[in-house]
N, C-alpha and C. Protein backbone atom coordinates (compact mmCIF):
# COMPACT_ATOMS: atom_id res chain seq x y z
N UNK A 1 41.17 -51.77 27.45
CA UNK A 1 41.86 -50.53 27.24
C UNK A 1 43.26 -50.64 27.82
N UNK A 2 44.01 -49.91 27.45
CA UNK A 2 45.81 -49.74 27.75
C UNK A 2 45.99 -48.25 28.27
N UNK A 3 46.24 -48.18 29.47
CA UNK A 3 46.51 -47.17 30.42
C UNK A 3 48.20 -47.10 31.15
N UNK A 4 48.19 -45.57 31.11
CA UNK A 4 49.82 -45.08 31.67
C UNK A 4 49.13 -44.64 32.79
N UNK A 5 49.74 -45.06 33.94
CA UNK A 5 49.67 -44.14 35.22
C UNK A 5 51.06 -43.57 35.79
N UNK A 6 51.08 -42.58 36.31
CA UNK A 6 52.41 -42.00 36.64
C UNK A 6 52.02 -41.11 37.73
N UNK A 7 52.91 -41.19 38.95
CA UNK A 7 52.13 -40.59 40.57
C UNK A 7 53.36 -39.23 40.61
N UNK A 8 52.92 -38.69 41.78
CA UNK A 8 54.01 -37.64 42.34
C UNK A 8 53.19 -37.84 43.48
N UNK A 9 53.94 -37.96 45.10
CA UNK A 9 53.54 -38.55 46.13
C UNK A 9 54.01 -38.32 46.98
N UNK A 10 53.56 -37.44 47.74
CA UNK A 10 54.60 -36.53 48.51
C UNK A 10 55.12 -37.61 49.42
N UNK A 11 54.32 -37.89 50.54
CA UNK A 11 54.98 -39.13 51.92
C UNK A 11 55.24 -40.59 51.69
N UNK A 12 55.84 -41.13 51.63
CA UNK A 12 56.83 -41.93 51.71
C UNK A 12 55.58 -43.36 51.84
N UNK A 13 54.93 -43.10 53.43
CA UNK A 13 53.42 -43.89 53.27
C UNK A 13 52.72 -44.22 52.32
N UNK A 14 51.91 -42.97 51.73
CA UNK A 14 51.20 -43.29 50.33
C UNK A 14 51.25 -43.57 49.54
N UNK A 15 52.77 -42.82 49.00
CA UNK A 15 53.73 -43.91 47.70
C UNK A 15 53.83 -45.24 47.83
N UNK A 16 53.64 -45.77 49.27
CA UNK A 16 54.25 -47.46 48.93
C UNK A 16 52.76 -47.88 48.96
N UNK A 17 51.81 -47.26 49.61
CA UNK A 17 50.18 -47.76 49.27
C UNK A 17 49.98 -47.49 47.97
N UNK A 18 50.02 -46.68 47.65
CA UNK A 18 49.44 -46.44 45.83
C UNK A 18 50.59 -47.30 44.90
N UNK A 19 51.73 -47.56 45.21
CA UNK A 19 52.61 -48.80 44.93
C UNK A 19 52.08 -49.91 44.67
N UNK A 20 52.07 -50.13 45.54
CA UNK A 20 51.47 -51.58 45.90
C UNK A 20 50.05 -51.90 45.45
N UNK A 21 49.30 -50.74 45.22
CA UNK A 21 47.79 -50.90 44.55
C UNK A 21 48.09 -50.91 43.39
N UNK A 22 48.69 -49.87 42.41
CA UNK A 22 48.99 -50.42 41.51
C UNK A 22 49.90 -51.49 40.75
N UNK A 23 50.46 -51.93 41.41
CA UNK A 23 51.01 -53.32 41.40
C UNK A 23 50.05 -54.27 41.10
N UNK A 24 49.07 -54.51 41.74
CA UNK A 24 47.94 -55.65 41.33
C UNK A 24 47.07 -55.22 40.27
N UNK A 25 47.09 -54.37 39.93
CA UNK A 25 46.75 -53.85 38.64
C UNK A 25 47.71 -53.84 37.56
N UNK A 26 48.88 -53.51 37.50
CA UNK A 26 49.29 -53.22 36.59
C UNK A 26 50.78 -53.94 36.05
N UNK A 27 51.35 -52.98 35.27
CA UNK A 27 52.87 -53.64 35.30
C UNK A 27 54.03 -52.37 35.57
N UNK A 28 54.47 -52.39 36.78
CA UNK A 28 55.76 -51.51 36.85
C UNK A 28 56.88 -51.38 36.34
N UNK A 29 56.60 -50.18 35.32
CA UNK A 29 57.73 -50.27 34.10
C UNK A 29 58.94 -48.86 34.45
N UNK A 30 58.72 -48.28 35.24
CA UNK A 30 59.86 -47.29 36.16
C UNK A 30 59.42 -47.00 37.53
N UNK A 31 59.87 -46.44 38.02
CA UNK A 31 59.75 -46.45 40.04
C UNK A 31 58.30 -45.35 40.21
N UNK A 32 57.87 -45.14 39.44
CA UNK A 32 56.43 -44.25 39.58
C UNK A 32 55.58 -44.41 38.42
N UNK A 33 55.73 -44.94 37.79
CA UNK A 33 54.79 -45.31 36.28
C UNK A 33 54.75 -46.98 35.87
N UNK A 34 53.14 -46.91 35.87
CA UNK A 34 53.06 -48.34 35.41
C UNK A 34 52.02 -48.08 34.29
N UNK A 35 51.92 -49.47 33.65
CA UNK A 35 51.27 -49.12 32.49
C UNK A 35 50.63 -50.67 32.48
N UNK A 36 49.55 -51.35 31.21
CA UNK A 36 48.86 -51.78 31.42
C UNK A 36 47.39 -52.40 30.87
N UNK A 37 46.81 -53.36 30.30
CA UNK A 37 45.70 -54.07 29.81
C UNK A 37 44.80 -53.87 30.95
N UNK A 38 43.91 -53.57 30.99
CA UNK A 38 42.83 -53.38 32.01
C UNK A 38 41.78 -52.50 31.66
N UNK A 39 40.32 -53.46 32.34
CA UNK A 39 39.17 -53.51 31.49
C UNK A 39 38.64 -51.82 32.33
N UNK A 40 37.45 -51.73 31.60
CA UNK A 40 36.88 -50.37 32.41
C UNK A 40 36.37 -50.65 33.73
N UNK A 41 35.97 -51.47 33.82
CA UNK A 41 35.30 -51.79 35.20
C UNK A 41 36.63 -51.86 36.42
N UNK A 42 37.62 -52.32 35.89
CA UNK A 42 38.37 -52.37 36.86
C UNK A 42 38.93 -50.94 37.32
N UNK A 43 39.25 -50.55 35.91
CA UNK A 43 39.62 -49.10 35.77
C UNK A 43 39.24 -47.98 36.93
N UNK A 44 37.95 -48.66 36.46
CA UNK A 44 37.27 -47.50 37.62
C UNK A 44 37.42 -47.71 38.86
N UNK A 45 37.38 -49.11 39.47
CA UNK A 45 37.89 -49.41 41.05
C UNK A 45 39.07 -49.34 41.00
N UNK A 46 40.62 -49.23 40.02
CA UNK A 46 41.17 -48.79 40.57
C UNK A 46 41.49 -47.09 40.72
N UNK A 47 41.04 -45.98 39.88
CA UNK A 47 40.48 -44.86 40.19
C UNK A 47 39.83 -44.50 41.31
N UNK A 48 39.10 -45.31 41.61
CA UNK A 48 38.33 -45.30 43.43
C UNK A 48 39.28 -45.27 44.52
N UNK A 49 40.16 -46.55 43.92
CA UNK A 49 40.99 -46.54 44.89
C UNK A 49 42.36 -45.52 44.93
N UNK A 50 42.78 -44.93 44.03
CA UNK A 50 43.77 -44.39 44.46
C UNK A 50 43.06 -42.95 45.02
N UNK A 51 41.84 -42.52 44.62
CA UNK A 51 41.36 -41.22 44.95
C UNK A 51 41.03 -41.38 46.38
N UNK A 52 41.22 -42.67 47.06
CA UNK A 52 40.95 -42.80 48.00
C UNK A 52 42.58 -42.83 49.44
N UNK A 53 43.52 -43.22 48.30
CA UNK A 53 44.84 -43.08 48.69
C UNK A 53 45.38 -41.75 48.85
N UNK A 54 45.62 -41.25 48.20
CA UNK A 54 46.06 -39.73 47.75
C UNK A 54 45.59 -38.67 48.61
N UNK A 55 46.40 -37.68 48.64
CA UNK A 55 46.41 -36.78 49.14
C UNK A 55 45.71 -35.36 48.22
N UNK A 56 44.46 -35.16 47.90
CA UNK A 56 44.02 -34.40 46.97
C UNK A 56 44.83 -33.01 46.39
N UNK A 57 44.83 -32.41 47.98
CA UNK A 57 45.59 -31.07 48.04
C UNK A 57 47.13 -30.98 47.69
N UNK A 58 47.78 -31.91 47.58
CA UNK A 58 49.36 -32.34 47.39
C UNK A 58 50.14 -33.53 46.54
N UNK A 59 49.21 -34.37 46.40
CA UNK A 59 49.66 -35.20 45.40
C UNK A 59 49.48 -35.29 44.02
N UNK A 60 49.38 -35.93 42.97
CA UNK A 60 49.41 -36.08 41.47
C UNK A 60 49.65 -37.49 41.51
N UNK A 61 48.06 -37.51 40.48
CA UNK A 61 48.27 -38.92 40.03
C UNK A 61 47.64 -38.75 38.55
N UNK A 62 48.28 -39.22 37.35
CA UNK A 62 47.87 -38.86 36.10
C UNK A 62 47.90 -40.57 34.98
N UNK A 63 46.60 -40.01 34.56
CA UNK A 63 45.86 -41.65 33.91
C UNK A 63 45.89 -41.22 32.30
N UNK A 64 46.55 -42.05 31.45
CA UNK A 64 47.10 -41.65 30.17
C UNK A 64 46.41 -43.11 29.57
N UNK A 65 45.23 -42.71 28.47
CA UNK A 65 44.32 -43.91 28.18
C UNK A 65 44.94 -43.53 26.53
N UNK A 66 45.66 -44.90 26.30
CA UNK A 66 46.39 -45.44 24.81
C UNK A 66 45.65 -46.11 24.00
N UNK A 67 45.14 -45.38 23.55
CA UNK A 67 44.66 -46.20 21.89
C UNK A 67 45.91 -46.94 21.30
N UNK A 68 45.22 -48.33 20.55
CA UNK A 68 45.86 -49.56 19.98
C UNK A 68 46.92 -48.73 18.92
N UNK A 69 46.49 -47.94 18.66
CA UNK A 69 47.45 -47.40 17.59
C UNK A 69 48.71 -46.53 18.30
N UNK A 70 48.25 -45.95 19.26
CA UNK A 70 49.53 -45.19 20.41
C UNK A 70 50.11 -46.51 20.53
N UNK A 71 49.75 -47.60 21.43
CA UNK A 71 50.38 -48.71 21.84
C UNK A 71 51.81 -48.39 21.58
N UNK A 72 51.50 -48.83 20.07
CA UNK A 72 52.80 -49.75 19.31
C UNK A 72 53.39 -48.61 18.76
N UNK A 73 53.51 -47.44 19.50
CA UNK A 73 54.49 -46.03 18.98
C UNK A 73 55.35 -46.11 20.43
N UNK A 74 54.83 -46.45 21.21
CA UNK A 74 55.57 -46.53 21.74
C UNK A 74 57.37 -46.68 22.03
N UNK A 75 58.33 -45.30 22.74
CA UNK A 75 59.72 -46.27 22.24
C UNK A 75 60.16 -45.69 24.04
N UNK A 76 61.38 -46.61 23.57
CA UNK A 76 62.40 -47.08 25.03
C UNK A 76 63.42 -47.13 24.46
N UNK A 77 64.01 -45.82 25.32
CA UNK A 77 65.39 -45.46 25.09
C UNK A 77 66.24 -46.39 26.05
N UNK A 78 67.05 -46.80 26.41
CA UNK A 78 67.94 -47.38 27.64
C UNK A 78 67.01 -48.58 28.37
N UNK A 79 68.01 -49.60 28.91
CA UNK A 79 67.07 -50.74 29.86
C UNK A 79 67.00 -49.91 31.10
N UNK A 80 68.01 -49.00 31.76
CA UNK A 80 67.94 -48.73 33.31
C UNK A 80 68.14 -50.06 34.06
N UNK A 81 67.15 -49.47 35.49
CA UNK A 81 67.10 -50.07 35.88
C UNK A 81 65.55 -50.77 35.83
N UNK A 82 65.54 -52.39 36.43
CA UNK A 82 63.76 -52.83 36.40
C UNK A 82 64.10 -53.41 38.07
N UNK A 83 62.41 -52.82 38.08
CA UNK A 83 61.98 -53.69 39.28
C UNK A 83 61.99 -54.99 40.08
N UNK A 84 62.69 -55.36 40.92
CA UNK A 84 61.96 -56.77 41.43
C UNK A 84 61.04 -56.91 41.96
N UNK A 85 60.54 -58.12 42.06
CA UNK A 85 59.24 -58.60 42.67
C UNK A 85 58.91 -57.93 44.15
N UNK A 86 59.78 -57.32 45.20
CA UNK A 86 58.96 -56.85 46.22
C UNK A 86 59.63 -55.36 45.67
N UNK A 87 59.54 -54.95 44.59
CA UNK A 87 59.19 -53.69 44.50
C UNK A 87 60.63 -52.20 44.21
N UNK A 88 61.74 -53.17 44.68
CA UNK A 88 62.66 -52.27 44.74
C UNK A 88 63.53 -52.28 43.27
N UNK A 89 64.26 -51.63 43.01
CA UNK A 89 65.08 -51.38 42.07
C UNK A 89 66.16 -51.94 41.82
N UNK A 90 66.57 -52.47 40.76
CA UNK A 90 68.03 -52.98 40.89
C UNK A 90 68.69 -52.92 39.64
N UNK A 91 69.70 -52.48 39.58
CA UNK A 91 70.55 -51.74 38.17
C UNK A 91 71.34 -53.23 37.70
């Protein structure tokens, strides 16, 4: 399956933990949304894990499951900026 995740995170802490978790999962395609090939089984441990990160009462974390046919509708306006490898931004 092909999954969008996209956080809102209040402390500064949890953002770079739920960062960094989804990092080994996924591919960071803007500074809070990654997206992604990944099977159900994993799916679900990583679901475990961020429900385990997060702040229930204050945070947002939202899981957007893409059918093969969404995929490739996909569009991208502008390059921006992309990520480097430890995570930060660079224009």
């Amino acid at each position: 399956m092909y999954i969008l995740v996209c956080y809102d995170i209040v402390t500064n802490s949890r953002r770079t933990k739920l960062m960094k978790t989804l990092k080994s999962y996924l591919e960071r395609v803007q500074k809070s949304v990654f997206e992604g090939e990944i099977t159900a089984a994993r799916c679900q441990t990583l679901q475990n894990r961020i429900g385990s990160i997060i702040d229930h009462e204050i945070d947002t974390v939202r899981i957007y499951f893409l059918c093969k046919g969404c995929r490739h509708r996909i569009e991208i306006i502008g390059t921006g900026a992309i990520p480097d490898p430890e995570g930060d931004w660079v224009v």
